[in-house]
PDB file of N, CA and C in Angstrom:
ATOM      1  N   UNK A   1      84.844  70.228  89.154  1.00  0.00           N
ATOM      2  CA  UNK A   1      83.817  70.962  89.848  1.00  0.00           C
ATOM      3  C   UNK A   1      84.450  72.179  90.522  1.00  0.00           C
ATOM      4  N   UNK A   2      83.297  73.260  90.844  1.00  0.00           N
ATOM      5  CA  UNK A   2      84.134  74.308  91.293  1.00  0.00           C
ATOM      6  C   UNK A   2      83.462  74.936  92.424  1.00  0.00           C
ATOM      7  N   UNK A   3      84.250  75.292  93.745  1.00  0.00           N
ATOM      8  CA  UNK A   3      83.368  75.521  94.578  1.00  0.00           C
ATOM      9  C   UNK A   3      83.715  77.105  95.226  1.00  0.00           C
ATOM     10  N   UNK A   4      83.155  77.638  95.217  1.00  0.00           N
ATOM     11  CA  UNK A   4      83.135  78.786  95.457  1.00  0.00           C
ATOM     12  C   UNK A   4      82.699  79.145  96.894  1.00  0.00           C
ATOM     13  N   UNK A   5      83.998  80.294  98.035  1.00  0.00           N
ATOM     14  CA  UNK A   5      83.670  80.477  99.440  1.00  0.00           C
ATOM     15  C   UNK A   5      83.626  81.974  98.843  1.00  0.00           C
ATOM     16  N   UNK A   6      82.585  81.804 100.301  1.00  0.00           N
ATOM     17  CA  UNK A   6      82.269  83.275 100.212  1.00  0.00           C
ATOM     18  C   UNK A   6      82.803  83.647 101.829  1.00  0.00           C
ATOM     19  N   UNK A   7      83.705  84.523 102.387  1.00  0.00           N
ATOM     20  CA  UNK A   7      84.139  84.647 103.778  1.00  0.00           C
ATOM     21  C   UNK A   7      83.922  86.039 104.128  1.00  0.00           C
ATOM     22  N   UNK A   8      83.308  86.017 105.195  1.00  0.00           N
ATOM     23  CA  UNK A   8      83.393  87.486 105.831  1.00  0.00           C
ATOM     24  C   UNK A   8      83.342  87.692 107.515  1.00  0.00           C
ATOM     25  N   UNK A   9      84.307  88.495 108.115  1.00  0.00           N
ATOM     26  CA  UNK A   9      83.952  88.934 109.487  1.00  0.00           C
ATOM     27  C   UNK A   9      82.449  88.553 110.091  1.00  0.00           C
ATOM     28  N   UNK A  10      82.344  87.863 111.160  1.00  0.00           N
ATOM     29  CA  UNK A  10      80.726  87.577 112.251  1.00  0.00           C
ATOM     30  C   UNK A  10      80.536  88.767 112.685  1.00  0.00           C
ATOM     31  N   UNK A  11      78.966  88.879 112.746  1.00  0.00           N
ATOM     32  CA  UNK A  11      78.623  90.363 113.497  1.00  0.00           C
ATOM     33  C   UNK A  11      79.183  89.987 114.960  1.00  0.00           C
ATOM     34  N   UNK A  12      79.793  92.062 115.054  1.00  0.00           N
ATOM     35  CA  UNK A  12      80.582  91.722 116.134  1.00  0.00           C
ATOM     36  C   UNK A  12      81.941  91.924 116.432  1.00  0.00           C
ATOM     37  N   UNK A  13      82.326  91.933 115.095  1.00  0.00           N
ATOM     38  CA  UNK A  13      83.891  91.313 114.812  1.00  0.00           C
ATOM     39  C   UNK A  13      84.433  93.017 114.273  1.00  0.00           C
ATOM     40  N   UNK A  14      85.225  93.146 114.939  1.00  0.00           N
ATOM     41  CA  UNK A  14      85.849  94.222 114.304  1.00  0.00           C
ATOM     42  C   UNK A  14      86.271  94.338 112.942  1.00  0.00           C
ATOM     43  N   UNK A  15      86.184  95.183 111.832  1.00  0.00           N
ATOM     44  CA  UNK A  15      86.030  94.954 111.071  1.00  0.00           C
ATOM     45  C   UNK A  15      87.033  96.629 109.900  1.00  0.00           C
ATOM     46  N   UNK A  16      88.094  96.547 110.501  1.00  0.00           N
ATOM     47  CA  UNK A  16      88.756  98.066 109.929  1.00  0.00           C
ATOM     48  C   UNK A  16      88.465  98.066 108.410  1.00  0.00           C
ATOM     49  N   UNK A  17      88.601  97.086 107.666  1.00  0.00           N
ATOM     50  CA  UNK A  17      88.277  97.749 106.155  1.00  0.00           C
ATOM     51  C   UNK A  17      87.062  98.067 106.086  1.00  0.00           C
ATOM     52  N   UNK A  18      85.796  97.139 106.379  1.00  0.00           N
ATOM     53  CA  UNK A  18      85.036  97.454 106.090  1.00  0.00           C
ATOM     54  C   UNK A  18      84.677  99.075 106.663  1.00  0.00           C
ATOM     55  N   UNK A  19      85.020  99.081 107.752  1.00  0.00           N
ATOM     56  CA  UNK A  19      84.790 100.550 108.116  1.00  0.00           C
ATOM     57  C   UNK A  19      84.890 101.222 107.321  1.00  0.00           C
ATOM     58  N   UNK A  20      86.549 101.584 106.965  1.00  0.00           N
ATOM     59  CA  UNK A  20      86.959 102.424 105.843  1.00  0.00           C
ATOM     60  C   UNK A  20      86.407 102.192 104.795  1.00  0.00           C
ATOM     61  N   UNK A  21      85.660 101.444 104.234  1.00  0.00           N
ATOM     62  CA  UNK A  21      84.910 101.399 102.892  1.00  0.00           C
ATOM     63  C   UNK A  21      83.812 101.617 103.160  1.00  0.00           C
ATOM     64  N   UNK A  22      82.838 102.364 104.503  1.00  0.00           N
ATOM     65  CA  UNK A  22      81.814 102.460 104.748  1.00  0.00           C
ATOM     66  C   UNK A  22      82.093 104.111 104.617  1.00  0.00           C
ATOM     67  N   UNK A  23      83.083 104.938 105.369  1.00  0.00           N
ATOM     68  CA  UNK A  23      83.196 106.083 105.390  1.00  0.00           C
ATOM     69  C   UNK A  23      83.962 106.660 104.183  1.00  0.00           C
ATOM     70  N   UNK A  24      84.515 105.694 103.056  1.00  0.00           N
ATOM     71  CA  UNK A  24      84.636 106.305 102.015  1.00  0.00           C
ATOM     72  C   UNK A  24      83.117 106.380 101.060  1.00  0.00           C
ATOM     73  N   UNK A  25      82.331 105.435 101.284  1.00  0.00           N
ATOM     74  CA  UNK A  25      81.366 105.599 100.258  1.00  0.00           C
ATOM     75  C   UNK A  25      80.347 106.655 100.939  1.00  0.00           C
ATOM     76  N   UNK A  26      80.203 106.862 101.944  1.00  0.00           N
ATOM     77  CA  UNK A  26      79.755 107.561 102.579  1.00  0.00           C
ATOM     78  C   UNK A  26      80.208 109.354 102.460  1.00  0.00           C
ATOM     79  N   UNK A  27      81.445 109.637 102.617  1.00  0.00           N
ATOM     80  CA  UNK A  27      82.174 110.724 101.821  1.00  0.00           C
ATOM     81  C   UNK A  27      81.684 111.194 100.260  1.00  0.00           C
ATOM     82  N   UNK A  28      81.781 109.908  99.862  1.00  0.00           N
ATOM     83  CA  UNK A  28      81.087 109.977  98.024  1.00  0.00           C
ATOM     84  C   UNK A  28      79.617 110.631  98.143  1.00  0.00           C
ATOM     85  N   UNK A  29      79.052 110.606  99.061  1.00  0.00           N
ATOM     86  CA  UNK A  29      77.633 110.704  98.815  1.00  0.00           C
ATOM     87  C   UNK A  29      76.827 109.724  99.104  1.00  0.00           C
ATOM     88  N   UNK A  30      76.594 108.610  99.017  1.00  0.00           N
ATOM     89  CA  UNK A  30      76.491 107.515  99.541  1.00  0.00           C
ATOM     90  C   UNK A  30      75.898 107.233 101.110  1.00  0.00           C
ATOM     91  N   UNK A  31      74.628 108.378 101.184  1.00  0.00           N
ATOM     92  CA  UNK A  31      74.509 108.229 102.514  1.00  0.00           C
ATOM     93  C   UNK A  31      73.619 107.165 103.355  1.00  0.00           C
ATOM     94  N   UNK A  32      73.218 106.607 102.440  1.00  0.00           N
ATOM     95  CA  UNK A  32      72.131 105.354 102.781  1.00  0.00           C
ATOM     96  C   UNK A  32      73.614 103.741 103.339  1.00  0.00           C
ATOM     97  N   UNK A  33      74.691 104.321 103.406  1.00  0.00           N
ATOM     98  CA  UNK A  33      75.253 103.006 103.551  1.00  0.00           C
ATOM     99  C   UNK A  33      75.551 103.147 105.259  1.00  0.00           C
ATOM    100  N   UNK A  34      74.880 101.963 105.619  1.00  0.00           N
ATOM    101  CA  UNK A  34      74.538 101.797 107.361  1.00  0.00           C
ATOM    102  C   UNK A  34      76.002 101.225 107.511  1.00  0.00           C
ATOM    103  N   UNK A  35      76.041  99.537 106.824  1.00  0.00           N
ATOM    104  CA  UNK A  35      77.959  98.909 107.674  1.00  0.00           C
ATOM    105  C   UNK A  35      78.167  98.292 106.221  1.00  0.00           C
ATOM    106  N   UNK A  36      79.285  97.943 106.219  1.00  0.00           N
ATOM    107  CA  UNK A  36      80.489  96.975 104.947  1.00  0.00           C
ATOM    108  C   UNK A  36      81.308  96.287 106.111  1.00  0.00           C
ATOM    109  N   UNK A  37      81.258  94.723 105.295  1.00  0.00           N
ATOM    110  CA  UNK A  37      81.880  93.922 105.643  1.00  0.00           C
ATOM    111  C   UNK A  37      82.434  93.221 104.343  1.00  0.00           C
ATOM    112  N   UNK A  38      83.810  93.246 104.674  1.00  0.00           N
ATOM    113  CA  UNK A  38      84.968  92.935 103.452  1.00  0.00           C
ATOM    114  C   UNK A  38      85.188  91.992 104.051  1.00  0.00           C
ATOM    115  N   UNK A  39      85.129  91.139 103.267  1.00  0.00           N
ATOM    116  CA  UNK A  39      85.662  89.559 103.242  1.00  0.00           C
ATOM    117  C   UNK A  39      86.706  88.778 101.993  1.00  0.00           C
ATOM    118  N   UNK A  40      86.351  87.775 101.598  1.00  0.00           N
ATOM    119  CA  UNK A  40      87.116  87.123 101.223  1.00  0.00           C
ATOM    120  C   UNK A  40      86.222  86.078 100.351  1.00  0.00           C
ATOM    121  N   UNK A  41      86.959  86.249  98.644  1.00  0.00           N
ATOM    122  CA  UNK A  41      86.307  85.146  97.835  1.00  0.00           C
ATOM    123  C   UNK A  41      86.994  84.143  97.250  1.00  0.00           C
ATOM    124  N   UNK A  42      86.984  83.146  97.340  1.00  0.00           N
ATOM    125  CA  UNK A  42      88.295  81.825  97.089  1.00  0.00           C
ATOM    126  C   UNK A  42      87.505  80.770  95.874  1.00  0.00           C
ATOM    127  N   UNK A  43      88.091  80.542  94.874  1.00  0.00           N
ATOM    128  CA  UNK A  43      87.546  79.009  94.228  1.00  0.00           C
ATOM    129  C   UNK A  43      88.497  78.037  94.234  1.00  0.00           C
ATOM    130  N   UNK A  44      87.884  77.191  94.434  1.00  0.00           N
ATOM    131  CA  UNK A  44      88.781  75.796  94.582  1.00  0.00           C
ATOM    132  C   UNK A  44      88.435  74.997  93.464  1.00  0.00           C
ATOM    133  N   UNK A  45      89.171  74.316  92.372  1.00  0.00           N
ATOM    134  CA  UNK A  45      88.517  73.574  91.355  1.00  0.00           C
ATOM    135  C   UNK A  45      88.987  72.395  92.427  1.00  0.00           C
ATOM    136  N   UNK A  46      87.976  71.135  91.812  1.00  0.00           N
ATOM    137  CA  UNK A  46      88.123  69.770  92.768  1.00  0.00           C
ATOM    138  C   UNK A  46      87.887  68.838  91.598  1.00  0.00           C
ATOM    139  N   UNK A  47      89.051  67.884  91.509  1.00  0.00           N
ATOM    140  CA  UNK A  47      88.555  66.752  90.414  1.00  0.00           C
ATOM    141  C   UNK A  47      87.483  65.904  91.499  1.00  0.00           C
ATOM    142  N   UNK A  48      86.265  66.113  91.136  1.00  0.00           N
ATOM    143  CA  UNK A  48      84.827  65.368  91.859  1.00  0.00           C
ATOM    144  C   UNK A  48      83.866  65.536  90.829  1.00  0.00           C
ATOM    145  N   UNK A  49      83.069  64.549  90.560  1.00  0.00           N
ATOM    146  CA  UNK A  49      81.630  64.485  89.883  1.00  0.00           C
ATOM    147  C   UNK A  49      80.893  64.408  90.854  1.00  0.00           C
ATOM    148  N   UNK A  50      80.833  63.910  91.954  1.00  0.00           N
ATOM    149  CA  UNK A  50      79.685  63.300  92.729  1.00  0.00           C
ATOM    150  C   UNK A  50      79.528  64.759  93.456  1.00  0.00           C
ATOM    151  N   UNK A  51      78.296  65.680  93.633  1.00  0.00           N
ATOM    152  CA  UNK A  51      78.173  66.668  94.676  1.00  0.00           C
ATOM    153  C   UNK A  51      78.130  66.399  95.903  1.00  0.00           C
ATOM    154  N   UNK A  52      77.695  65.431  96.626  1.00  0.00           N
ATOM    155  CA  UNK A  52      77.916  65.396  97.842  1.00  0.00           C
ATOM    156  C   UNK A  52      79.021  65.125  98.466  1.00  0.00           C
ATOM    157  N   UNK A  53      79.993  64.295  97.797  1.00  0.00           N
ATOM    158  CA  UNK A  53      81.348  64.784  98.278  1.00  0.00           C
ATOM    159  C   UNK A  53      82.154  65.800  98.343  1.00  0.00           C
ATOM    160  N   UNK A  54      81.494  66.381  96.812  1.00  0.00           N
ATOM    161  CA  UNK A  54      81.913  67.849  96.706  1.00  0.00           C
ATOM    162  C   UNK A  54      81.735  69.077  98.177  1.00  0.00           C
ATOM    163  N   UNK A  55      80.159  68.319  98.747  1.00  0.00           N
ATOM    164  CA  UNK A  55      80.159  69.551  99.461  1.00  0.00           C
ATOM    165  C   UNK A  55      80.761  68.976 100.777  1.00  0.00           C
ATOM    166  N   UNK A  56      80.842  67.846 101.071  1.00  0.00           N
ATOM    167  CA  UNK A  56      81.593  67.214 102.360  1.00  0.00           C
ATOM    168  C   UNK A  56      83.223  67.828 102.181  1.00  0.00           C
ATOM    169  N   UNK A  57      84.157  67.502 101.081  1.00  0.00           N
ATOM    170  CA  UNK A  57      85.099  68.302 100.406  1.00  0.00           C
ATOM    171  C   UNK A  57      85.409  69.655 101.488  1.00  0.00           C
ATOM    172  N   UNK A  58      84.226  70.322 100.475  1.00  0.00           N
ATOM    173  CA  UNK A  58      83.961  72.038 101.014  1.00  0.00           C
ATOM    174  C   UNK A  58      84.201  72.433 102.356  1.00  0.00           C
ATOM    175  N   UNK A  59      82.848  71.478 103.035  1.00  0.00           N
ATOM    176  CA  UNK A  59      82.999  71.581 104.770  1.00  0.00           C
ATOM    177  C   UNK A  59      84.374  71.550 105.456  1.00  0.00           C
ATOM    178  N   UNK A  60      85.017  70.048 104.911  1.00  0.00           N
ATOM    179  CA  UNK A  60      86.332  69.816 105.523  1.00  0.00           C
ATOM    180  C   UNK A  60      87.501  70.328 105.341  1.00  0.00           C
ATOM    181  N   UNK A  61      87.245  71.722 103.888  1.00  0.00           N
ATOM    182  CA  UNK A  61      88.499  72.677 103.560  1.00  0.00           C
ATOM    183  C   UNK A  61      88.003  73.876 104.654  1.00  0.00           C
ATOM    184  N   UNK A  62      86.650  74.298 104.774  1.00  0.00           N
ATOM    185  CA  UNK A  62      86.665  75.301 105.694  1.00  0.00           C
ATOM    186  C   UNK A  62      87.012  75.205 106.538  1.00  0.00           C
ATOM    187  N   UNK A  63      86.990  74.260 107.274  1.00  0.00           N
ATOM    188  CA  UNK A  63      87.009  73.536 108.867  1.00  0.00           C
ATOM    189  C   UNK A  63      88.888  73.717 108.714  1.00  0.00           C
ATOM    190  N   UNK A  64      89.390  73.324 107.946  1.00  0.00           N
ATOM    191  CA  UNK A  64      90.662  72.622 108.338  1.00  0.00           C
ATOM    192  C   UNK A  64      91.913  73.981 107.993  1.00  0.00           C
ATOM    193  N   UNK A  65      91.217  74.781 106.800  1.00  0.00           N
ATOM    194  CA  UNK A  65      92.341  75.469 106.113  1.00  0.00           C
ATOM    195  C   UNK A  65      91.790  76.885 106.243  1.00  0.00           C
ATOM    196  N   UNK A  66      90.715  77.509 105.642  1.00  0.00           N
ATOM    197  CA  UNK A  66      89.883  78.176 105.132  1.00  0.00           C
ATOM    198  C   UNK A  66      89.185  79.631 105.598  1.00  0.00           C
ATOM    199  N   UNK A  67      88.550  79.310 106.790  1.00  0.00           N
ATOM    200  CA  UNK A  67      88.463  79.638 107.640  1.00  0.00           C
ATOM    201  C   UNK A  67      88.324  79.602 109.041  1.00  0.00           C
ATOM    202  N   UNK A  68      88.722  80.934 109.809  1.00  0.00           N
ATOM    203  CA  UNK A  68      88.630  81.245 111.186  1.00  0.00           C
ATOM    204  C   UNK A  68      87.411  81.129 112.112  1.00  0.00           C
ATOM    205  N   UNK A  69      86.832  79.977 112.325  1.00  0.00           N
ATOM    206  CA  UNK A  69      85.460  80.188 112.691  1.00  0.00           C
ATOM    207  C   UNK A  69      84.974  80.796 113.958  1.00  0.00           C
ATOM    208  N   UNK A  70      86.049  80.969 114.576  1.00  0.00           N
ATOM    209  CA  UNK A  70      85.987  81.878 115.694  1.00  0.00           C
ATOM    210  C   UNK A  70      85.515  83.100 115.458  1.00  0.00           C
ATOM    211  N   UNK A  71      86.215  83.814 114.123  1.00  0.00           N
ATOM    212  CA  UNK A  71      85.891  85.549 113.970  1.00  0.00           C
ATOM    213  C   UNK A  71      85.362  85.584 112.438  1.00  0.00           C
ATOM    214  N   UNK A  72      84.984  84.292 111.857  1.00  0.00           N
ATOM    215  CA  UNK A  72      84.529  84.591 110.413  1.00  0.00           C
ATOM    216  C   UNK A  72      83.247  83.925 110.082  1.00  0.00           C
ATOM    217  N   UNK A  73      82.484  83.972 109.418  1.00  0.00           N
ATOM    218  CA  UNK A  73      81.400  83.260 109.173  1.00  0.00           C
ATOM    219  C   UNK A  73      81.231  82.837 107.376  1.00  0.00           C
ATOM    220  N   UNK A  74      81.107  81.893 106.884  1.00  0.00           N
ATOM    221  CA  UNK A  74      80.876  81.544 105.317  1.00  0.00           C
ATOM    222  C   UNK A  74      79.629  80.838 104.974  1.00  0.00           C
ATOM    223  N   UNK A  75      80.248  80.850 103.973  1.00  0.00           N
ATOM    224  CA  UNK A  75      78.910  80.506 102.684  1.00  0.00           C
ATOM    225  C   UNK A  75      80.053  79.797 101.619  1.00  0.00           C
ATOM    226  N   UNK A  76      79.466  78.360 101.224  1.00  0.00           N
ATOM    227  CA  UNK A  76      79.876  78.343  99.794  1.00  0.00           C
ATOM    228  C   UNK A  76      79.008  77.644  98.876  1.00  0.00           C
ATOM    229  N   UNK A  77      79.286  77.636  97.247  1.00  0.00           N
ATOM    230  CA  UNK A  77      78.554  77.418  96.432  1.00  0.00           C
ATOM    231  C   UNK A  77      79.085  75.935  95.517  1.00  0.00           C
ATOM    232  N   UNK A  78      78.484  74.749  94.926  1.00  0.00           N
ATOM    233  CA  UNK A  78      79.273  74.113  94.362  1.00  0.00           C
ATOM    234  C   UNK A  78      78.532  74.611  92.976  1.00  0.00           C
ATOM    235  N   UNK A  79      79.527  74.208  91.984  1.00  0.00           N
ATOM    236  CA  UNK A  79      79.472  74.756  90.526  1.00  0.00           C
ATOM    237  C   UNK A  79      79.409  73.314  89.892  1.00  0.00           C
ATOM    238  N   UNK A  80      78.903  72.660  89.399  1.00  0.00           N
ATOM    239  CA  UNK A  80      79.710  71.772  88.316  1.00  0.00           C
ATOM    240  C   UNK A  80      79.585  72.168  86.988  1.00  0.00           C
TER     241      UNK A  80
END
């Protein structure tokens, strides 16, 4: 199974790339772009069939390894 995080800076959170990728696309022409937030995309393959462990799994890699929940906020997806 494959689970897919999706990580990015909490509103709030300082955020230097995204900046710089707001005022480069913005430079381009690009003037409709308000904020960018650059984050972070990770897959984890997991030998699991059962999804709900899969997503208990998930919870307890964010929590433990994954992410900063102080300054980050996620999302993830399970795949089988």
């Amino acid at each position: 199974m494959l689970i897919k995080f999706f990580i990015k800076p909490r509103k709030g959170v300082l955020d230097p790339q995204g900046r710089a990728v707001a005022e480069n696309l913005k430079s381009l022409g690009f003037n409709a772009v308000k904020d960018v937030k650059v984050g972070k995309y990770i897959e984890v393959y997991v030998d699991e069939t059962d999804k709900e462990k899969a997503i208990a799994l998930a919870k307890d890699m964010a929590k433990k390894a994954l992410v900063n929940e102080i300054i980050e906020d996620y999302d993830f997806e399970i795949v089988e």
